[in-house]
PDB file of N, CA and C in Angstrom:
ATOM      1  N   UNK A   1      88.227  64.417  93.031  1.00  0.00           N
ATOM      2  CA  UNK A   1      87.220  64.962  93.929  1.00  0.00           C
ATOM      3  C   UNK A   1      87.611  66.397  94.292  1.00  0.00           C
ATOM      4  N   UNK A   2      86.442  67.489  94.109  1.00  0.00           N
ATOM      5  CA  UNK A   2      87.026  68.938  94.428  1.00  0.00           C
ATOM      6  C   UNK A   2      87.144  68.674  95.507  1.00  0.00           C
ATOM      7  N   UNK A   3      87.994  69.871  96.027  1.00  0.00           N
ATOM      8  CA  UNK A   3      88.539  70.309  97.578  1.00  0.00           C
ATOM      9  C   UNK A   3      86.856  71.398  98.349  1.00  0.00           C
ATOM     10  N   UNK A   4      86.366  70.885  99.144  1.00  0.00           N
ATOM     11  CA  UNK A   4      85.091  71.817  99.779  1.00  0.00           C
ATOM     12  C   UNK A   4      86.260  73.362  99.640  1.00  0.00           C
ATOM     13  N   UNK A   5      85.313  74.193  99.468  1.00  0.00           N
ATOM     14  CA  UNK A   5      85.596  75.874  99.457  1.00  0.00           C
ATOM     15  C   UNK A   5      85.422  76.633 100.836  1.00  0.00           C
ATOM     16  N   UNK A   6      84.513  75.626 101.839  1.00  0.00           N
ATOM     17  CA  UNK A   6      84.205  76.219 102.736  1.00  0.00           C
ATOM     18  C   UNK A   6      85.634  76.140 103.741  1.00  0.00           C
ATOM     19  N   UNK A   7      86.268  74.889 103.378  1.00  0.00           N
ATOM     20  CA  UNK A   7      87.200  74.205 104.434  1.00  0.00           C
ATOM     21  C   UNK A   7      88.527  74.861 103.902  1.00  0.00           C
ATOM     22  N   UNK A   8      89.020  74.969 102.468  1.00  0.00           N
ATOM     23  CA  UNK A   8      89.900  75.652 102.028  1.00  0.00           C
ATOM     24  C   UNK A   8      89.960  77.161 103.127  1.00  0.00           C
ATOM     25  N   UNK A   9      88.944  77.497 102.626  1.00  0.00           N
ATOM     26  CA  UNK A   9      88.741  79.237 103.508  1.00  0.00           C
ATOM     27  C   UNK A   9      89.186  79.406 105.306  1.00  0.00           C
ATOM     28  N   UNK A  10      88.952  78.097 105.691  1.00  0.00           N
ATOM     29  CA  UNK A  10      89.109  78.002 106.740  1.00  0.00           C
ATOM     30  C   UNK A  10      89.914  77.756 107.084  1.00  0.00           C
ATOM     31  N   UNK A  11      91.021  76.795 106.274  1.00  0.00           N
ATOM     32  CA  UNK A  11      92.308  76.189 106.422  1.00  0.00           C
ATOM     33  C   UNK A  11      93.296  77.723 105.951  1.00  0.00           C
ATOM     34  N   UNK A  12      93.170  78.286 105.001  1.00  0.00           N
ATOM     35  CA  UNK A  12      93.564  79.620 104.944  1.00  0.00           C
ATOM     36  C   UNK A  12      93.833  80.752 106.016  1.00  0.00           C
ATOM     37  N   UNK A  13      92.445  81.095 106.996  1.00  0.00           N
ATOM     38  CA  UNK A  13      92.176  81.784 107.954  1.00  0.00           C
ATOM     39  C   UNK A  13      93.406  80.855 108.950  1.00  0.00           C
ATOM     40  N   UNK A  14      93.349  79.881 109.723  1.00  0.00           N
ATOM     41  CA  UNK A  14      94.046  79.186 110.380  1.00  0.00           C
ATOM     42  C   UNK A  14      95.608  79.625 110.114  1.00  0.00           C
ATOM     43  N   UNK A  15      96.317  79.469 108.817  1.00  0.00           N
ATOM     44  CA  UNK A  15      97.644  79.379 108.652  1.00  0.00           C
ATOM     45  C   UNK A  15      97.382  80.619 108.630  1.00  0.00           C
ATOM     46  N   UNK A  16      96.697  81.543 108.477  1.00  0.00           N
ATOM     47  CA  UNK A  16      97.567  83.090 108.331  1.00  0.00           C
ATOM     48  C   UNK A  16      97.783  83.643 109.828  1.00  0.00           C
ATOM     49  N   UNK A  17      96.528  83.579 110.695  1.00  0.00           N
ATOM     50  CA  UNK A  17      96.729  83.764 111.956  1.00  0.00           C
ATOM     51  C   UNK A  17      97.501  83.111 112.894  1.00  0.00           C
ATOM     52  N   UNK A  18      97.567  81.914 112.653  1.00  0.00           N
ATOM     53  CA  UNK A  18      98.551  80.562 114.262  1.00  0.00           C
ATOM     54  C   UNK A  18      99.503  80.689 113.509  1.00  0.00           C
ATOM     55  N   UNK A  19     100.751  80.983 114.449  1.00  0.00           N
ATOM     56  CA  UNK A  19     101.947  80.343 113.692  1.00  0.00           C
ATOM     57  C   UNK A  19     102.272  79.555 114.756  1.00  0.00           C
ATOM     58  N   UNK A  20     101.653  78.396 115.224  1.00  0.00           N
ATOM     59  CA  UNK A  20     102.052  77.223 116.128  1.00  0.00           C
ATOM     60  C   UNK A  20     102.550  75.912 115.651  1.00  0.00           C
ATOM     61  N   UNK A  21     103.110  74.806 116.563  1.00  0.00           N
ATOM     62  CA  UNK A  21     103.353  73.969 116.449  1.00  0.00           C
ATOM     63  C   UNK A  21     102.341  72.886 115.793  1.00  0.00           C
ATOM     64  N   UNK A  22     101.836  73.277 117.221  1.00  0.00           N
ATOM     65  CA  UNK A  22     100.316  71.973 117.178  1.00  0.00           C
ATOM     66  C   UNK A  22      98.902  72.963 117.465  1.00  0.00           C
ATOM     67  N   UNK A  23      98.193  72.760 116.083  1.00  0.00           N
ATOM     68  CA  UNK A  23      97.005  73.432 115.953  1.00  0.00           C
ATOM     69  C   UNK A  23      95.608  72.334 116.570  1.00  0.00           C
ATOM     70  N   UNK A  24      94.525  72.918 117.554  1.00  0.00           N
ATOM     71  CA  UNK A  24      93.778  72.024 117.477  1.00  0.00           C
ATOM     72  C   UNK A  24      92.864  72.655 116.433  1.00  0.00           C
ATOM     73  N   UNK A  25      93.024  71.595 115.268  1.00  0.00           N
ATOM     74  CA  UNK A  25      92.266  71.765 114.031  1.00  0.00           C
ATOM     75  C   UNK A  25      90.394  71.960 114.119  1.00  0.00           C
ATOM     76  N   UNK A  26      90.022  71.199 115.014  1.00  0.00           N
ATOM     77  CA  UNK A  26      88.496  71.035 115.241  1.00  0.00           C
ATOM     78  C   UNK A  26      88.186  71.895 115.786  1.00  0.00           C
ATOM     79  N   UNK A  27      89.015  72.484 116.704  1.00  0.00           N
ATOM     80  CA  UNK A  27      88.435  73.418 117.349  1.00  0.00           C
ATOM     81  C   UNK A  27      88.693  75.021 116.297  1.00  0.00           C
ATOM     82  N   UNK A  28      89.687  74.805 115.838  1.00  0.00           N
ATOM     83  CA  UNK A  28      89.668  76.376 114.794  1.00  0.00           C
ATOM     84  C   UNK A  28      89.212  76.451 114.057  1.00  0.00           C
ATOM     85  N   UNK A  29      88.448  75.151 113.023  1.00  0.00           N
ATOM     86  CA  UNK A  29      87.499  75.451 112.296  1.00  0.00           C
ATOM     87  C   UNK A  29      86.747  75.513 112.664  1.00  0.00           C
ATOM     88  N   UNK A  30      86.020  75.609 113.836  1.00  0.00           N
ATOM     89  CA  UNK A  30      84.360  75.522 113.675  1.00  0.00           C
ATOM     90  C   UNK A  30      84.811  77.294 114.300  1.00  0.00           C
ATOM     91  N   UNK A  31      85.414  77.593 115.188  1.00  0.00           N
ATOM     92  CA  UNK A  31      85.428  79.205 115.129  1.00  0.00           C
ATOM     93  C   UNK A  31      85.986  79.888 113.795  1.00  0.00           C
ATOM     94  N   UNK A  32      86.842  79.506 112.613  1.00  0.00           N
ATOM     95  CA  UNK A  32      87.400  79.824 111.180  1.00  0.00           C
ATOM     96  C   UNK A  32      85.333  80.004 110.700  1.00  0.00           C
ATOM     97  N   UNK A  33      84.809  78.617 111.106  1.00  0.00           N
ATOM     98  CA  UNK A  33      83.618  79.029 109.827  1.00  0.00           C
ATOM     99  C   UNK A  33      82.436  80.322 110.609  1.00  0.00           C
ATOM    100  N   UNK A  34      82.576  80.594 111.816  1.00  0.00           N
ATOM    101  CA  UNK A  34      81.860  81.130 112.590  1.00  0.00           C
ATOM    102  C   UNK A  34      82.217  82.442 112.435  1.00  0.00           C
ATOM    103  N   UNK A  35      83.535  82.875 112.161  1.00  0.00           N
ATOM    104  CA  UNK A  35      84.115  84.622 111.586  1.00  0.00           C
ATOM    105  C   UNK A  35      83.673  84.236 110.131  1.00  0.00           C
ATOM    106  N   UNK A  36      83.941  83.554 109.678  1.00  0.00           N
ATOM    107  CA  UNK A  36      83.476  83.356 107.972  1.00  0.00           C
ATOM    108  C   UNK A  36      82.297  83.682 107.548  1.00  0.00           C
ATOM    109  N   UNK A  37      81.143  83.351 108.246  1.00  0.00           N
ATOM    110  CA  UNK A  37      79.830  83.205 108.287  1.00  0.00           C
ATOM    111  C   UNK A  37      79.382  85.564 108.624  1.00  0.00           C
ATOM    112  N   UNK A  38      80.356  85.751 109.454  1.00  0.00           N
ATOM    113  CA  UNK A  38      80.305  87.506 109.810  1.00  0.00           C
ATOM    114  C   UNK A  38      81.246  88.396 108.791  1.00  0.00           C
ATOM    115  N   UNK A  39      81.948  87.613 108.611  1.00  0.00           N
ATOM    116  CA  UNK A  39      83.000  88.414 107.418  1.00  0.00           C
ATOM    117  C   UNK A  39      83.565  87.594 106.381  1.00  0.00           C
ATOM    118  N   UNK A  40      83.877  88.025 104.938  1.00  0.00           N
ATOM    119  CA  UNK A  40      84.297  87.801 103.982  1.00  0.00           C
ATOM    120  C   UNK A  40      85.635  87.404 104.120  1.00  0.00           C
ATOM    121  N   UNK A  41      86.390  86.370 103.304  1.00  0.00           N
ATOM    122  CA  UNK A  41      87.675  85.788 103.556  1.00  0.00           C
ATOM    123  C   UNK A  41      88.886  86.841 102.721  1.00  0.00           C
ATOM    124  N   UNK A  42      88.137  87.860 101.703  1.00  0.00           N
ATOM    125  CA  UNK A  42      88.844  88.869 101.464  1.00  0.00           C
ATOM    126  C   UNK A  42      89.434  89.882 102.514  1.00  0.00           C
ATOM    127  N   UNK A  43      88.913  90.198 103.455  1.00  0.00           N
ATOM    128  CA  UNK A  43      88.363  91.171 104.696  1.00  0.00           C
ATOM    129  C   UNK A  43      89.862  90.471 105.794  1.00  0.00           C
ATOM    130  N   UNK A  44      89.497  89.087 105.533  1.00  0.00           N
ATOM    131  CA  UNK A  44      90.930  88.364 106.942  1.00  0.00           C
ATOM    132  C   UNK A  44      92.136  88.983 105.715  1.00  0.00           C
ATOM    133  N   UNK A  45      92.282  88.652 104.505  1.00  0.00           N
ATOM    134  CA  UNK A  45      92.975  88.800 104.025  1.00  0.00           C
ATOM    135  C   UNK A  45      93.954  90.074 103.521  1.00  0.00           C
ATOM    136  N   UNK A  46      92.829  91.043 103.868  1.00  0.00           N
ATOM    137  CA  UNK A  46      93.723  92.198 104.244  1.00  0.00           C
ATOM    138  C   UNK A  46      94.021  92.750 105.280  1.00  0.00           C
ATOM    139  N   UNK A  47      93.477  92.112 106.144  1.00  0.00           N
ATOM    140  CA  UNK A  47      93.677  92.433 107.396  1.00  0.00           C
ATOM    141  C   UNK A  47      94.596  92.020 108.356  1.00  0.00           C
ATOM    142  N   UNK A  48      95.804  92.849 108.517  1.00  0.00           N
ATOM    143  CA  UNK A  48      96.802  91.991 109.205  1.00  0.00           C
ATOM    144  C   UNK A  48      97.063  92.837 110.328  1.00  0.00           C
ATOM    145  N   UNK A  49      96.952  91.616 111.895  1.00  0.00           N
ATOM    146  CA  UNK A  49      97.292  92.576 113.078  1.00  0.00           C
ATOM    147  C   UNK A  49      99.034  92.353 112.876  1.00  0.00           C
ATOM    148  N   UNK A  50      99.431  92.907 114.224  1.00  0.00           N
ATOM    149  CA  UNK A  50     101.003  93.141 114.675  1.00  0.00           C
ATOM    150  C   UNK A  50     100.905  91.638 114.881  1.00  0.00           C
ATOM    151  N   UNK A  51     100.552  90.907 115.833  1.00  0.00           N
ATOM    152  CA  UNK A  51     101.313  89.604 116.043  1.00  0.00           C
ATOM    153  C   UNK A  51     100.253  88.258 115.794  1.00  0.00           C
ATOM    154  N   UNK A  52     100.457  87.392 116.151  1.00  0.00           N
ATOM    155  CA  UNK A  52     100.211  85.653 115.852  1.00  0.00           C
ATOM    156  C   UNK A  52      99.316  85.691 117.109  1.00  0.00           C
ATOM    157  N   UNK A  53      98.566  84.780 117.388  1.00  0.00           N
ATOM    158  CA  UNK A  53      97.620  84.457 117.981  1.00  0.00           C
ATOM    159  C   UNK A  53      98.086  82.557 118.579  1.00  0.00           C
ATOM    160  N   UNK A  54      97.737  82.668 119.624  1.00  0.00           N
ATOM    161  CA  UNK A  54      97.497  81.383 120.120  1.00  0.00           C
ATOM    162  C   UNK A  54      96.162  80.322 119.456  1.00  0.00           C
ATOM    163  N   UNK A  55      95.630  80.893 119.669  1.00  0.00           N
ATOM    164  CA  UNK A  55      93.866  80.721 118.949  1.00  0.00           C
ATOM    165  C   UNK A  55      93.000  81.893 118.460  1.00  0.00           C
ATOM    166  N   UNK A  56      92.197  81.077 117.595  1.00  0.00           N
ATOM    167  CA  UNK A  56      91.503  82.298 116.501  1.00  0.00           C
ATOM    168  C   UNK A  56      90.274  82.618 117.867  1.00  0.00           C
ATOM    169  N   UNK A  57      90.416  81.961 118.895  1.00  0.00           N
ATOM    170  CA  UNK A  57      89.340  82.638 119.526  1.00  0.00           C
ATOM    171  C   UNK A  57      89.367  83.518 120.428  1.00  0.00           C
ATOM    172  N   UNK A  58      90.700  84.483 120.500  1.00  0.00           N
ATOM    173  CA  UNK A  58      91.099  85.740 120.512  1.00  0.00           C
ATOM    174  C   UNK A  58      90.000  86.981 120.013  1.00  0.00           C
ATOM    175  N   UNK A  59      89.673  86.735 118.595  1.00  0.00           N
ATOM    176  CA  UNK A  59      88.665  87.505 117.784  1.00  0.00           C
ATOM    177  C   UNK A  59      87.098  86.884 118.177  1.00  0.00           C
ATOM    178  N   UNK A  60      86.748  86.126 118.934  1.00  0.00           N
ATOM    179  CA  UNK A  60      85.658  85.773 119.885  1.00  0.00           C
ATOM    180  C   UNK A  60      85.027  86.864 121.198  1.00  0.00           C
ATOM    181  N   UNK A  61      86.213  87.007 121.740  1.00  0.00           N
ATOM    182  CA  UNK A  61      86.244  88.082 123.154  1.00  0.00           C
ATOM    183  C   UNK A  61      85.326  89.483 122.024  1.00  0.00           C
ATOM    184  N   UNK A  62      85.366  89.787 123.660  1.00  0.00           N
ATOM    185  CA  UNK A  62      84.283  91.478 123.480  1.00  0.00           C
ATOM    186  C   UNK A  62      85.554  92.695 122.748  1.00  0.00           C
ATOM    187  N   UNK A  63      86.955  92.570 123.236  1.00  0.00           N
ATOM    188  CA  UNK A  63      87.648  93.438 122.566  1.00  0.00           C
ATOM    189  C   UNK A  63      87.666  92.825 121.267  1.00  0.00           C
ATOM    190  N   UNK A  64      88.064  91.632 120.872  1.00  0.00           N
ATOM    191  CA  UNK A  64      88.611  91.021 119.328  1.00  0.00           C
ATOM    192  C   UNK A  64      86.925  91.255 118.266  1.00  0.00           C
ATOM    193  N   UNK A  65      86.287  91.211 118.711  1.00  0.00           N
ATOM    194  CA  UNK A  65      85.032  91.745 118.479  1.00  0.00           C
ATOM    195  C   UNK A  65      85.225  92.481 117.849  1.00  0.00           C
ATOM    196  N   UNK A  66      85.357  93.941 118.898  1.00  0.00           N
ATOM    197  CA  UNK A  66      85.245  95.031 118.764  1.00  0.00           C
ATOM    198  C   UNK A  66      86.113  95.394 117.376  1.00  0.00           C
ATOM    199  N   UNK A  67      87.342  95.245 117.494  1.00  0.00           N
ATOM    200  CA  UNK A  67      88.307  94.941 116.599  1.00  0.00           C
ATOM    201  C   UNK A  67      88.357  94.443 115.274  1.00  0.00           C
ATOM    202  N   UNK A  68      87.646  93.886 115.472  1.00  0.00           N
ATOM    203  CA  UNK A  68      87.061  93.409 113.963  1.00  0.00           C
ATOM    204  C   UNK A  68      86.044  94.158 113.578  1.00  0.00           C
ATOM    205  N   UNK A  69      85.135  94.817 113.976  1.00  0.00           N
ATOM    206  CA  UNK A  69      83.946  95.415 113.582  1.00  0.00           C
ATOM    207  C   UNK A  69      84.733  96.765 113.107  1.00  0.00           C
ATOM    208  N   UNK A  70      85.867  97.154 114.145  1.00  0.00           N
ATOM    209  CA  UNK A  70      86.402  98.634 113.446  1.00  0.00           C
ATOM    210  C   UNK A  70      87.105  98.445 111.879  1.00  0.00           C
ATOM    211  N   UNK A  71      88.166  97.597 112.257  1.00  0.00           N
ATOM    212  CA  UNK A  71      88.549  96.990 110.510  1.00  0.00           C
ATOM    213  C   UNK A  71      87.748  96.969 109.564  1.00  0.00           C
ATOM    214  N   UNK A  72      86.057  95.924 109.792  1.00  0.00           N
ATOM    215  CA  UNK A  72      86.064  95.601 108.488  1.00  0.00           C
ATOM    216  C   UNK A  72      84.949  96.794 108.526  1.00  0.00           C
ATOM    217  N   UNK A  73      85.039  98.035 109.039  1.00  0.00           N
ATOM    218  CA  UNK A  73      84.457  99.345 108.378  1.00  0.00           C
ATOM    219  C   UNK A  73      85.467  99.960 108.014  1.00  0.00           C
ATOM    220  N   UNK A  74      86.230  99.686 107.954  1.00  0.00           N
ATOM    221  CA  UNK A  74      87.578 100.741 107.334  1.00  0.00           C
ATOM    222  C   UNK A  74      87.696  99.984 105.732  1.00  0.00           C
ATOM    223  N   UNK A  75      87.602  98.498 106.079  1.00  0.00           N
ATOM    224  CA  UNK A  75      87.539  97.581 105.114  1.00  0.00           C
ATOM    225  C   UNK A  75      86.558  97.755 103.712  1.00  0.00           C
ATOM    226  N   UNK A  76      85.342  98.082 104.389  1.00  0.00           N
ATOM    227  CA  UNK A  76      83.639  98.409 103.636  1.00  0.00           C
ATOM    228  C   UNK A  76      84.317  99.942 102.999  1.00  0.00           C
ATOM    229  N   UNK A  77      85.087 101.000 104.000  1.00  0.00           N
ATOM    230  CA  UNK A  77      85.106 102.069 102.840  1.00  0.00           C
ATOM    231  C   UNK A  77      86.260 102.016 101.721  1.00  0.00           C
ATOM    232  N   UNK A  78      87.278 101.544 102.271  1.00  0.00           N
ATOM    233  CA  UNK A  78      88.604 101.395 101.236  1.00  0.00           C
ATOM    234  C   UNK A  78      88.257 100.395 100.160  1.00  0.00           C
ATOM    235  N   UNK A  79      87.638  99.613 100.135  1.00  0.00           N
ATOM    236  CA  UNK A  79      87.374  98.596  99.125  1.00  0.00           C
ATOM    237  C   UNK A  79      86.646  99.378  98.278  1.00  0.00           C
ATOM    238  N   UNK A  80      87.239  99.308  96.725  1.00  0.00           N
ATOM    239  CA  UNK A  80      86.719  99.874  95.650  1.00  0.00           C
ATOM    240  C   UNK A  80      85.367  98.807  95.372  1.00  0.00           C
ATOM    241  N   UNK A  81      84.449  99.752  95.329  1.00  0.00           N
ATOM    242  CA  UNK A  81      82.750  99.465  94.491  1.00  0.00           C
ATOM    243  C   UNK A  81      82.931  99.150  93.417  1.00  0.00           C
ATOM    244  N   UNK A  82      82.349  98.254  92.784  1.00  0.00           N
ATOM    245  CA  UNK A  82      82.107  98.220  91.279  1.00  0.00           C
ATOM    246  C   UNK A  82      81.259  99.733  90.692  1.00  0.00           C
ATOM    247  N   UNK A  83      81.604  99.871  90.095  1.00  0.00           N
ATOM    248  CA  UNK A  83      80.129 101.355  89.366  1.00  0.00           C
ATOM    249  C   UNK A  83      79.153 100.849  89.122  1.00  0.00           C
ATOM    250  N   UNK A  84      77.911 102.163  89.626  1.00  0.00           N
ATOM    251  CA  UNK A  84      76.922 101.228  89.662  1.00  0.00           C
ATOM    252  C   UNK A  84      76.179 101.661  88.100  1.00  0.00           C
ATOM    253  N   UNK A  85      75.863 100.732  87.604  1.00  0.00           N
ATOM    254  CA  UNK A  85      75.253 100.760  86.196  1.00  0.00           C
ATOM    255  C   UNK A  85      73.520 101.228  86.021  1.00  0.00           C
ATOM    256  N   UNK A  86      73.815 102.638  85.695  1.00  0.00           N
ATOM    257  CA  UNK A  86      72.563 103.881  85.774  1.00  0.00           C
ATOM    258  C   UNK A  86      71.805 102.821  84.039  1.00  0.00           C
ATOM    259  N   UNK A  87      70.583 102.304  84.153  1.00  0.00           N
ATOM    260  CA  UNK A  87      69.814 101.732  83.059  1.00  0.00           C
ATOM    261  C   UNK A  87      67.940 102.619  82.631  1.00  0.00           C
ATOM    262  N   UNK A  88      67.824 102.977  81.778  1.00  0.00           N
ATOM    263  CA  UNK A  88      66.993 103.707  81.387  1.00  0.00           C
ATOM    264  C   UNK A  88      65.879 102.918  81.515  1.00  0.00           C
ATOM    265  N   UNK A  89      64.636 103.682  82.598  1.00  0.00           N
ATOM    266  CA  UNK A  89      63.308 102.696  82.455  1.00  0.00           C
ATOM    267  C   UNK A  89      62.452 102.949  81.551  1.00  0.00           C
ATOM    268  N   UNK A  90      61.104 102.189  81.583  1.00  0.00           N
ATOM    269  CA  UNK A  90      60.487 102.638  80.817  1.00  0.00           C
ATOM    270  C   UNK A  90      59.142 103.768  81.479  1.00  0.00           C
ATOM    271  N   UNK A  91      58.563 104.334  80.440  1.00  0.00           N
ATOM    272  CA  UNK A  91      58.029 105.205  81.305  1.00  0.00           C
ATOM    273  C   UNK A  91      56.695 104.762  82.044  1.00  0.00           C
ATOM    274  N   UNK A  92      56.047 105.012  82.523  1.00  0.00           N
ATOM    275  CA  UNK A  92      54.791 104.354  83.414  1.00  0.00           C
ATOM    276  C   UNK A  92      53.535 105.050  82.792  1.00  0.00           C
ATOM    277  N   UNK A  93      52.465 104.865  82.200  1.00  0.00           N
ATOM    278  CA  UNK A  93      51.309 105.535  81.864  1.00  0.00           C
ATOM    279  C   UNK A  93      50.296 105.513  82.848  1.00  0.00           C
ATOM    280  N   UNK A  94      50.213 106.873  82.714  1.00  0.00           N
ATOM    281  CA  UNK A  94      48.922 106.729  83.790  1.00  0.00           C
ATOM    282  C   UNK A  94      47.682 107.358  83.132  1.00  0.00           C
ATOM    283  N   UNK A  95      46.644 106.660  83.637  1.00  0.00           N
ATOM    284  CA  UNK A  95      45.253 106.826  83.197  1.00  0.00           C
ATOM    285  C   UNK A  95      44.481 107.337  84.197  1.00  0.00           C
ATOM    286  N   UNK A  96      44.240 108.589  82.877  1.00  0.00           N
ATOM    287  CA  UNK A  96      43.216 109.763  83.533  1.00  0.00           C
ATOM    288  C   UNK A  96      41.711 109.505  83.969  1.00  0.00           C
ATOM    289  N   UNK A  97      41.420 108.269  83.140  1.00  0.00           N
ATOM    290  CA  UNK A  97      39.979 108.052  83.184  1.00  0.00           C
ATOM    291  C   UNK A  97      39.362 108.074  84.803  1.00  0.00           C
ATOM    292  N   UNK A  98      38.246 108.816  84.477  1.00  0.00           N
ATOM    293  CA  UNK A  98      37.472 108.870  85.817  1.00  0.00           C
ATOM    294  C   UNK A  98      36.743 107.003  86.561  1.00  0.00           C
ATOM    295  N   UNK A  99      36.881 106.777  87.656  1.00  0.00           N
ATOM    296  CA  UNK A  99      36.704 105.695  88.041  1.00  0.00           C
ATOM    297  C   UNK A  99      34.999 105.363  88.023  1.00  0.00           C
ATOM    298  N   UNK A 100      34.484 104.217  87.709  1.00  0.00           N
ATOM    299  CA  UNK A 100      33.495 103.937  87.512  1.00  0.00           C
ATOM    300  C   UNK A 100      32.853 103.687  89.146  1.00  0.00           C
ATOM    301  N   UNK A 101      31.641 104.168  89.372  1.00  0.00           N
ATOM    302  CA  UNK A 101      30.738 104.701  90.565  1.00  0.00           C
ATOM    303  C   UNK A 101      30.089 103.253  90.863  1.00  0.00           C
ATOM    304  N   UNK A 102      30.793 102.544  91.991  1.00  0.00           N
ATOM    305  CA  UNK A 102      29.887 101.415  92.056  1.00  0.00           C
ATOM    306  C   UNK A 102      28.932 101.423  93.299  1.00  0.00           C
ATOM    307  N   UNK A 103      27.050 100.720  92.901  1.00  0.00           N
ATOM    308  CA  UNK A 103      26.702 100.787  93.359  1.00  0.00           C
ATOM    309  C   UNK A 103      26.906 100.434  95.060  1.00  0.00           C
ATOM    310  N   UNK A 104      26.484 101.010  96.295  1.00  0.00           N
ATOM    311  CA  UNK A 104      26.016 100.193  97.382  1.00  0.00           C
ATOM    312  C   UNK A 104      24.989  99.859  98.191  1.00  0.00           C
ATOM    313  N   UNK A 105      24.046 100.068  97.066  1.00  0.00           N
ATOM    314  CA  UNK A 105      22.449  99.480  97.273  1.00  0.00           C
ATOM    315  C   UNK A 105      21.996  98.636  96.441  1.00  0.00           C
ATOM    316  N   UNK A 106      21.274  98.023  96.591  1.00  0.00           N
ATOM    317  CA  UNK A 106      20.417  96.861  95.559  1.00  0.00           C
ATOM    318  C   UNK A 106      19.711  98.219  94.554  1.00  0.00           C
ATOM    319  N   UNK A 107      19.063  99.002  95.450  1.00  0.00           N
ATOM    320  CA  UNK A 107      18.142 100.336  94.632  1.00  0.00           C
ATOM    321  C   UNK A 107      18.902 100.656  93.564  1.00  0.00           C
ATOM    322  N   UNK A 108      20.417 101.363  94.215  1.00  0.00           N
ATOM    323  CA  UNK A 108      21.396 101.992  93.222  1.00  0.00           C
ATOM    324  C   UNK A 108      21.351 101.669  92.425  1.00  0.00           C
ATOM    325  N   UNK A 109      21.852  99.671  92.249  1.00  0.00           N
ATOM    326  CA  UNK A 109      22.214  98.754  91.249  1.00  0.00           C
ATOM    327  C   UNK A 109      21.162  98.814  90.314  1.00  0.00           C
ATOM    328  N   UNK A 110      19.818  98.778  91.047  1.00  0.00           N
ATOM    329  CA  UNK A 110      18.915  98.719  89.619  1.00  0.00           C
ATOM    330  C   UNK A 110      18.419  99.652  89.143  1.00  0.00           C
ATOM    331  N   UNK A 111      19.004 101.064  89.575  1.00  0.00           N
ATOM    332  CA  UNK A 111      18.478 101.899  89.076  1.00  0.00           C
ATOM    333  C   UNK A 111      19.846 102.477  87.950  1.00  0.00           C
ATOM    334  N   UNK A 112      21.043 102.189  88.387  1.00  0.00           N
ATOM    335  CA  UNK A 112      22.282 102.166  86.692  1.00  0.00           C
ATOM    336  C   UNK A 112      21.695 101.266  85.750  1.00  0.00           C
ATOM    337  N   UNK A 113      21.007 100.482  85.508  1.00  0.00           N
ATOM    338  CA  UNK A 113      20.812  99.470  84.736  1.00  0.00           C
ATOM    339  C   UNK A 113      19.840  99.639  83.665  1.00  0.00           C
TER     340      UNK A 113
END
């Protein structure tokens, strides 16, 4: 049976940040999938503060927030882009023809006819 990808990611996020004894697991994943869901698991992964955390819901508060929003723009510019692949279109024709005059009288109508 595969291992879920969502829970791996989360179990990841957890051990890099707590270095505790006793983790309450339920409670750090559902905040692990809630930063997951705002940022990429590449993004935690380069991102390393100075110290360990009691709980991931440190990065919850209005500063840890903040904190994270400055990173993962430092994150968005240092991360190399793929190149973007320039593809030749085709060209579009356009038609000169003058548009056909439609009547808006019954008279009009029967008098084109």
């Amino acid at each position: 049976m595969a291992a879920n990808p969502e829970f791996n990611n989360c179990r990841k996020l957890i051990k890099f940040y707590l270095r505790q004894e006793k983790i309450n697991w339920a409670k750090e994943v559902k905040i692990a999938k809630k930063l997951l869901q705002s940022y990429p698991i590449d993004f935690f992964e380069s991102y390393s503060p100075n110290t360990s955390f009691e709980s991931l819901s440190v990065f919850l508060t209005k500063a840890g927030e903040r904190e994270l929003e400055n990173q993962f723009a430092i994150y968005k510019n240092t991360t190399p882009k793929p190149p973007v692949k320039l593809e030749e279109t085709a060209q579009v024709e356009i038609n000169f023809e003058p548009e056909i005059k439609q009547p808006k009288t019954i008279l009009e109508f029967i008098e084109s006819k």
